[in-house]
N, C-alpha and C. Protein backbone atom coordinates (compact mmCIF):
# COMPACT_ATOMS: atom_id res chain seq x y z
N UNK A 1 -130.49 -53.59 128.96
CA UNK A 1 -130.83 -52.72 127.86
C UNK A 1 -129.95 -53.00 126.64
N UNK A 2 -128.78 -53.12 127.04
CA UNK A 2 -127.68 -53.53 125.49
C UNK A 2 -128.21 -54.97 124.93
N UNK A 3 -128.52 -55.71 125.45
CA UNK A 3 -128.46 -56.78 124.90
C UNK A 3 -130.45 -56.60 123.92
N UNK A 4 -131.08 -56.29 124.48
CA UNK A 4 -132.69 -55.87 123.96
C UNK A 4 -131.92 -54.85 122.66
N UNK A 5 -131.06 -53.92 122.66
CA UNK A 5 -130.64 -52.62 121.71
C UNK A 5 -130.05 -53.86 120.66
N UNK A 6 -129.17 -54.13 121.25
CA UNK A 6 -128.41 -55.17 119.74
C UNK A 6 -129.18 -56.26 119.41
N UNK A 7 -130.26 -57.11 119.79
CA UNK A 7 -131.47 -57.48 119.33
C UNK A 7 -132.18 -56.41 117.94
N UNK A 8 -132.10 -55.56 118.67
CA UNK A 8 -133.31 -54.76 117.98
C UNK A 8 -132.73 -54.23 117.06
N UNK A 9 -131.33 -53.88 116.34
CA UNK A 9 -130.51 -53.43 115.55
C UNK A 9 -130.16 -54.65 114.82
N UNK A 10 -129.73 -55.73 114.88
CA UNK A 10 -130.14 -57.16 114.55
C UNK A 10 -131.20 -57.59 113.19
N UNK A 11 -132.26 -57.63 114.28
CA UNK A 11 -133.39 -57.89 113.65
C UNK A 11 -134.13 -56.56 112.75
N UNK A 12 -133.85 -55.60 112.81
CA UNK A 12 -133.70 -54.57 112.02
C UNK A 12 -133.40 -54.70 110.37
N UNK A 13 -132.10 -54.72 110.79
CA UNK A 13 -131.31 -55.22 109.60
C UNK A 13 -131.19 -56.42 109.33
N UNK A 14 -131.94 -57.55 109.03
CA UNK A 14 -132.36 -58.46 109.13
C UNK A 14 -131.09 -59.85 109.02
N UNK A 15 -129.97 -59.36 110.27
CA UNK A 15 -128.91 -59.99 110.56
C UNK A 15 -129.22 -61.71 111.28
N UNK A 16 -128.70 -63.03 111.13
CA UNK A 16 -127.81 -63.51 112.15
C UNK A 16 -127.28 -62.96 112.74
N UNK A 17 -127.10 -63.59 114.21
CA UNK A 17 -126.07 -63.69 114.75
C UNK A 17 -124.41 -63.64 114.27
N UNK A 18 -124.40 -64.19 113.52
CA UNK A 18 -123.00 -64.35 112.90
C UNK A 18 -122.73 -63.42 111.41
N UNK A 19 -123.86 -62.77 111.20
CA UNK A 19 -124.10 -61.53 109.86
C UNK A 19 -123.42 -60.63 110.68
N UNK A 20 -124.20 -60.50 111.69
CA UNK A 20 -123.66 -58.81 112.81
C UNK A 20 -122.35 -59.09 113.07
N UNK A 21 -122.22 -60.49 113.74
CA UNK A 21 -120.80 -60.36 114.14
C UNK A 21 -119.74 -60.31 113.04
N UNK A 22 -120.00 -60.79 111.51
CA UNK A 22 -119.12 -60.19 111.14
C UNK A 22 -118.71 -59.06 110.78
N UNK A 23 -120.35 -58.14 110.24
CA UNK A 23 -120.12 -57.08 110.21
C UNK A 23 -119.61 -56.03 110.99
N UNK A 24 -119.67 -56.07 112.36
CA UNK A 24 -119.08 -55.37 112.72
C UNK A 24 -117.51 -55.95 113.93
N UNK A 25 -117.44 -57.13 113.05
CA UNK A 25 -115.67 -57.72 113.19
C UNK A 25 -115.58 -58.20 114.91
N UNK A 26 -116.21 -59.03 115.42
CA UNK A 26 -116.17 -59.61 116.59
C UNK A 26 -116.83 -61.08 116.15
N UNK A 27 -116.33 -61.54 117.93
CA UNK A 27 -116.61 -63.08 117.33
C UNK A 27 -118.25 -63.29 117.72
N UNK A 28 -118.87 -64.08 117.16
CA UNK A 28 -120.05 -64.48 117.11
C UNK A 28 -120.64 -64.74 118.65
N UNK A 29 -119.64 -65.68 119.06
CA UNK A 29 -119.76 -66.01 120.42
C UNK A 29 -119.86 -64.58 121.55
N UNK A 30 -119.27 -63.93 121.19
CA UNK A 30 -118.94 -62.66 122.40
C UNK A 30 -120.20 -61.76 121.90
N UNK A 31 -120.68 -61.88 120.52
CA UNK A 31 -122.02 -60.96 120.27
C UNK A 31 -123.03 -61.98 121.26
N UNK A 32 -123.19 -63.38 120.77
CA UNK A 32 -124.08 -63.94 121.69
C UNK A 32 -124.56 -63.23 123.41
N UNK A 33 -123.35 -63.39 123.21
CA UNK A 33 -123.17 -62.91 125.10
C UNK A 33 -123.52 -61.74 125.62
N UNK A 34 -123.38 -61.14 124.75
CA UNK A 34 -124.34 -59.52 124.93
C UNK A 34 -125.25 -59.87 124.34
N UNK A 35 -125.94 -60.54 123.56
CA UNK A 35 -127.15 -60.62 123.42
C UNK A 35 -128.24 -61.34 124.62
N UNK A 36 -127.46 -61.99 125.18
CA UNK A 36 -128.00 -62.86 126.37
C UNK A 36 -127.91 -62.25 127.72
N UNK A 37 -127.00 -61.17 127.48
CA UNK A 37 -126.89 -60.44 128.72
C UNK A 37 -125.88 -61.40 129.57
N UNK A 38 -125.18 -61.76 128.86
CA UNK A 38 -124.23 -62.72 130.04
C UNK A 38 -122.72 -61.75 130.15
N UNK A 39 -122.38 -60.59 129.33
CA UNK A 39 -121.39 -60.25 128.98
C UNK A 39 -122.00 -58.42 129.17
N UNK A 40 -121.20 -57.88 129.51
CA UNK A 40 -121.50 -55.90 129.14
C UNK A 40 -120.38 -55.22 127.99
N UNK A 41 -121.12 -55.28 126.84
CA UNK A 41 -120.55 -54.53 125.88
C UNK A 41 -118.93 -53.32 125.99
N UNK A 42 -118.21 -53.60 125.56
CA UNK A 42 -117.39 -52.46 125.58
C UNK A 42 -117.50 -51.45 124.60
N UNK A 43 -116.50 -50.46 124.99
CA UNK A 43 -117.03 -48.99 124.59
C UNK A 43 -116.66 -49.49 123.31
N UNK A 44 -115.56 -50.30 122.82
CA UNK A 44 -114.97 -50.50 121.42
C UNK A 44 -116.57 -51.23 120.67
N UNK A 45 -117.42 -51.61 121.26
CA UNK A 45 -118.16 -52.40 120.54
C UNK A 45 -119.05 -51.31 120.19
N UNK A 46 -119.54 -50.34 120.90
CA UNK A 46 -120.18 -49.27 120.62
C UNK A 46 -119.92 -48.85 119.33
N UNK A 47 -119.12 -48.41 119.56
CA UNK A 47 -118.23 -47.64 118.30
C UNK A 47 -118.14 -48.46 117.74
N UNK A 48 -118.12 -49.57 116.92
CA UNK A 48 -117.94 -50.61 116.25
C UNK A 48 -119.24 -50.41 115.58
N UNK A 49 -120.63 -50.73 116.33
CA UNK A 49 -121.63 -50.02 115.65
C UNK A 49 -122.11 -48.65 115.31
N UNK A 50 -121.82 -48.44 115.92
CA UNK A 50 -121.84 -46.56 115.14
C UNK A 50 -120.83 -46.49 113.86
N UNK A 51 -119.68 -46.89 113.73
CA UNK A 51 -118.76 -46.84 112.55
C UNK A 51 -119.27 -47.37 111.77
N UNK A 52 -120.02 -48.80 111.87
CA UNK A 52 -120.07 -49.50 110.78
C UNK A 52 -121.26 -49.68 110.03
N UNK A 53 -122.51 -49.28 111.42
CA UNK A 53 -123.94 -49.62 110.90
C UNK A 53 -124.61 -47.95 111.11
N UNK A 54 -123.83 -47.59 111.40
CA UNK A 54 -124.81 -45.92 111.35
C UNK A 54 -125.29 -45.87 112.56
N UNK A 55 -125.52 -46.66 113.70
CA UNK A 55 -126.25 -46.96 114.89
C UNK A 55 -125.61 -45.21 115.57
N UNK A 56 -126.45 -45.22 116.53
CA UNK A 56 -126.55 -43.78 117.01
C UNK A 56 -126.45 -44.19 118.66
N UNK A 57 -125.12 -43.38 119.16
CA UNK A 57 -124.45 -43.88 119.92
C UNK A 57 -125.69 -43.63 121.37
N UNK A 58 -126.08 -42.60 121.38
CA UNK A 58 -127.27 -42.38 122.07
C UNK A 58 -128.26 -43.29 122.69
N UNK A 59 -128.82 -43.81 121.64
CA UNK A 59 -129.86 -44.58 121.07
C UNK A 59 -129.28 -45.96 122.01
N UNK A 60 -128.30 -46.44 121.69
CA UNK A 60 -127.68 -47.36 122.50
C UNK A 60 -127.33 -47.63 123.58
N UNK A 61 -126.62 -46.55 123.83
CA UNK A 61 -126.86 -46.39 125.68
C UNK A 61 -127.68 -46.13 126.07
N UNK A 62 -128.67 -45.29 125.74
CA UNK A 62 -130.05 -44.72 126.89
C UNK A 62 -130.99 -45.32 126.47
N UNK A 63 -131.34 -45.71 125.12
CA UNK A 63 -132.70 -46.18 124.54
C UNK A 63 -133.05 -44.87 124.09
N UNK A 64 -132.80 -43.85 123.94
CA UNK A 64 -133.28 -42.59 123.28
C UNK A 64 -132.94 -42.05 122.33
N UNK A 65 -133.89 -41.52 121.83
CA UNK A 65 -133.61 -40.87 120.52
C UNK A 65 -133.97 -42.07 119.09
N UNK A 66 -133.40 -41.42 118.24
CA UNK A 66 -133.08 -42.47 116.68
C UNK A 66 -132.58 -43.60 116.99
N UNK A 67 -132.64 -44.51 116.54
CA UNK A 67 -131.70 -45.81 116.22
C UNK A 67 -130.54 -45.95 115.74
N UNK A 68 -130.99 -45.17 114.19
CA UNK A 68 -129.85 -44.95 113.28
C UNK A 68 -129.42 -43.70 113.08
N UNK A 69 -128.69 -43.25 112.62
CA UNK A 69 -127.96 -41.87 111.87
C UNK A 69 -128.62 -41.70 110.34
N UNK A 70 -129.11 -40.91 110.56
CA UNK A 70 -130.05 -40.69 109.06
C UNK A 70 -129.20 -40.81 108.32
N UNK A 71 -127.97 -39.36 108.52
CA UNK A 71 -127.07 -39.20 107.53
C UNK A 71 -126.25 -40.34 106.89
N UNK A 72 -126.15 -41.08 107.84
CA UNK A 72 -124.89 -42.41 107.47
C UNK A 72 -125.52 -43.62 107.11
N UNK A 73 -126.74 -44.16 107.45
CA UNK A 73 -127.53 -45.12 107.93
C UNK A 73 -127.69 -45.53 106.11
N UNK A 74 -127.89 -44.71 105.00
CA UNK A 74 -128.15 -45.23 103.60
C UNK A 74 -127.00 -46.07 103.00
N UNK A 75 -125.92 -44.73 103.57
CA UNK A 75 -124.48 -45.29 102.90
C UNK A 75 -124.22 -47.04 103.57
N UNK A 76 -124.24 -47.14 104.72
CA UNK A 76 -124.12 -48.15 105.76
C UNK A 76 -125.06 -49.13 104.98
N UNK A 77 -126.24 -49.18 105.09
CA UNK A 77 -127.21 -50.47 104.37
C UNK A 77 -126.46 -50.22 103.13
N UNK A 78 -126.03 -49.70 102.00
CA UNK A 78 -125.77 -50.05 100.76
C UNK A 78 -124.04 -50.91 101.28
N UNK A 79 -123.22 -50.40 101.81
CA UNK A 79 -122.68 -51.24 102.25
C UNK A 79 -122.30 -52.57 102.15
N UNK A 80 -123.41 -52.52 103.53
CA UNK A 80 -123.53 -53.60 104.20
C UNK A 80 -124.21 -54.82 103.10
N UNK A 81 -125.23 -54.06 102.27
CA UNK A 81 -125.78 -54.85 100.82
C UNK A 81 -124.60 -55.76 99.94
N UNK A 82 -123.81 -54.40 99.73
CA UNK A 82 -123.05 -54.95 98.57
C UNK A 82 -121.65 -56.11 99.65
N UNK A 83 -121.61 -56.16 100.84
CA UNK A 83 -120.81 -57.07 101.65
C UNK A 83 -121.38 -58.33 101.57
N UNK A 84 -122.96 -58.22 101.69
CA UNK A 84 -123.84 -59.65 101.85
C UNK A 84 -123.90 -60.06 100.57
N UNK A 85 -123.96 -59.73 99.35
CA UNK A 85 -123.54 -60.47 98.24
C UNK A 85 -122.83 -60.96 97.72
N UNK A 86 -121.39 -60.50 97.75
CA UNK A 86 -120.15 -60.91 97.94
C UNK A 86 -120.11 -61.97 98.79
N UNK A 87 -120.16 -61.67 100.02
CA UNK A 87 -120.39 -63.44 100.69
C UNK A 87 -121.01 -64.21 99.98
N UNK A 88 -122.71 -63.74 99.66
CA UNK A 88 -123.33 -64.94 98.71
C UNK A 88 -122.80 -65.63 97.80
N UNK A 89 -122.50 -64.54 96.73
CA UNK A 89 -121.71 -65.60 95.80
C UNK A 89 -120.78 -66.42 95.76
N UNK A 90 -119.56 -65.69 96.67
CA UNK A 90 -118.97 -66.50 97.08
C UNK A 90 -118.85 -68.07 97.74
N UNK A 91 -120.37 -68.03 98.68
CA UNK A 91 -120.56 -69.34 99.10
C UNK A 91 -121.06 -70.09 97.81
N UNK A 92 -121.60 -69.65 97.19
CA UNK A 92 -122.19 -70.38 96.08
C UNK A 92 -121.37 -70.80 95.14
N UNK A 93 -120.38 -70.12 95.16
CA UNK A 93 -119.14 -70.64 94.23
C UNK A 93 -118.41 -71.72 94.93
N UNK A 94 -118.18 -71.89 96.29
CA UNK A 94 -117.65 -72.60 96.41
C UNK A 94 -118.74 -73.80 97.02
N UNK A 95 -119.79 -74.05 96.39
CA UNK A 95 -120.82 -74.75 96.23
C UNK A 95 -121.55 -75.00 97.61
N UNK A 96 -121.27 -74.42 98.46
CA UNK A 96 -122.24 -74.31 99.80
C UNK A 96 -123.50 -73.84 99.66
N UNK A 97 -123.56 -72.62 99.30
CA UNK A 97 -124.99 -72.93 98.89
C UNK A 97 -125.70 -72.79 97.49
N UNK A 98 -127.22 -72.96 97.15
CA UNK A 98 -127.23 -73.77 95.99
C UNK A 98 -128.34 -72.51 95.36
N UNK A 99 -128.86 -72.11 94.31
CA UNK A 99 -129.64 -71.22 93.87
C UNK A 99 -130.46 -71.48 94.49
């Protein structure tokens, strides 16, 4: 079920692999692994998404309920917006990627 939940929170927010993992500050590789089901999430990772993406702690463990936290879930995407641009430009400044 965790690994289908962080899929689906993922592709939601229309993350990489390596978008999520930075956003919510783990390594890419260890998100893989719960995504593949090769690994079982810790409680810190939970909370990692609930702090950072609004994710609804519920929702994650059982499959029930909301996804997101209404209340938090706007602040969180604006966020998370103004984080993914900052990267952008940044890569673009340092000429990785190109308009």
């Amino acid at each position: 079920m965790y690994a289908e939940n962080l899929k689906k929170i993922r592709s939601l927010l229309g993350f990489s692999v390596n978008e999520l993992a930075d956003a919510i500050e783990i390594p890419a590789r260890t998100l893989g692994g719960y995504e593949r089901n090769e690994r079982t999430p810790s409680i810190e990772l939970a909370t990692q998404l609930c702090k950072k993406l609004g994710v609804n702690a519920n929702w994650f463990v059982t499959g029930e309920g909301e996804i997101f936290n209404p209340a938090e879930y706007e602040q969180v995407k604006d966020d998370l917006t103004q984080r993914m641009d900052k990267m952008e430009a940044a890569l673009k400044s340092a000429g990785i990627l190109k308009d």
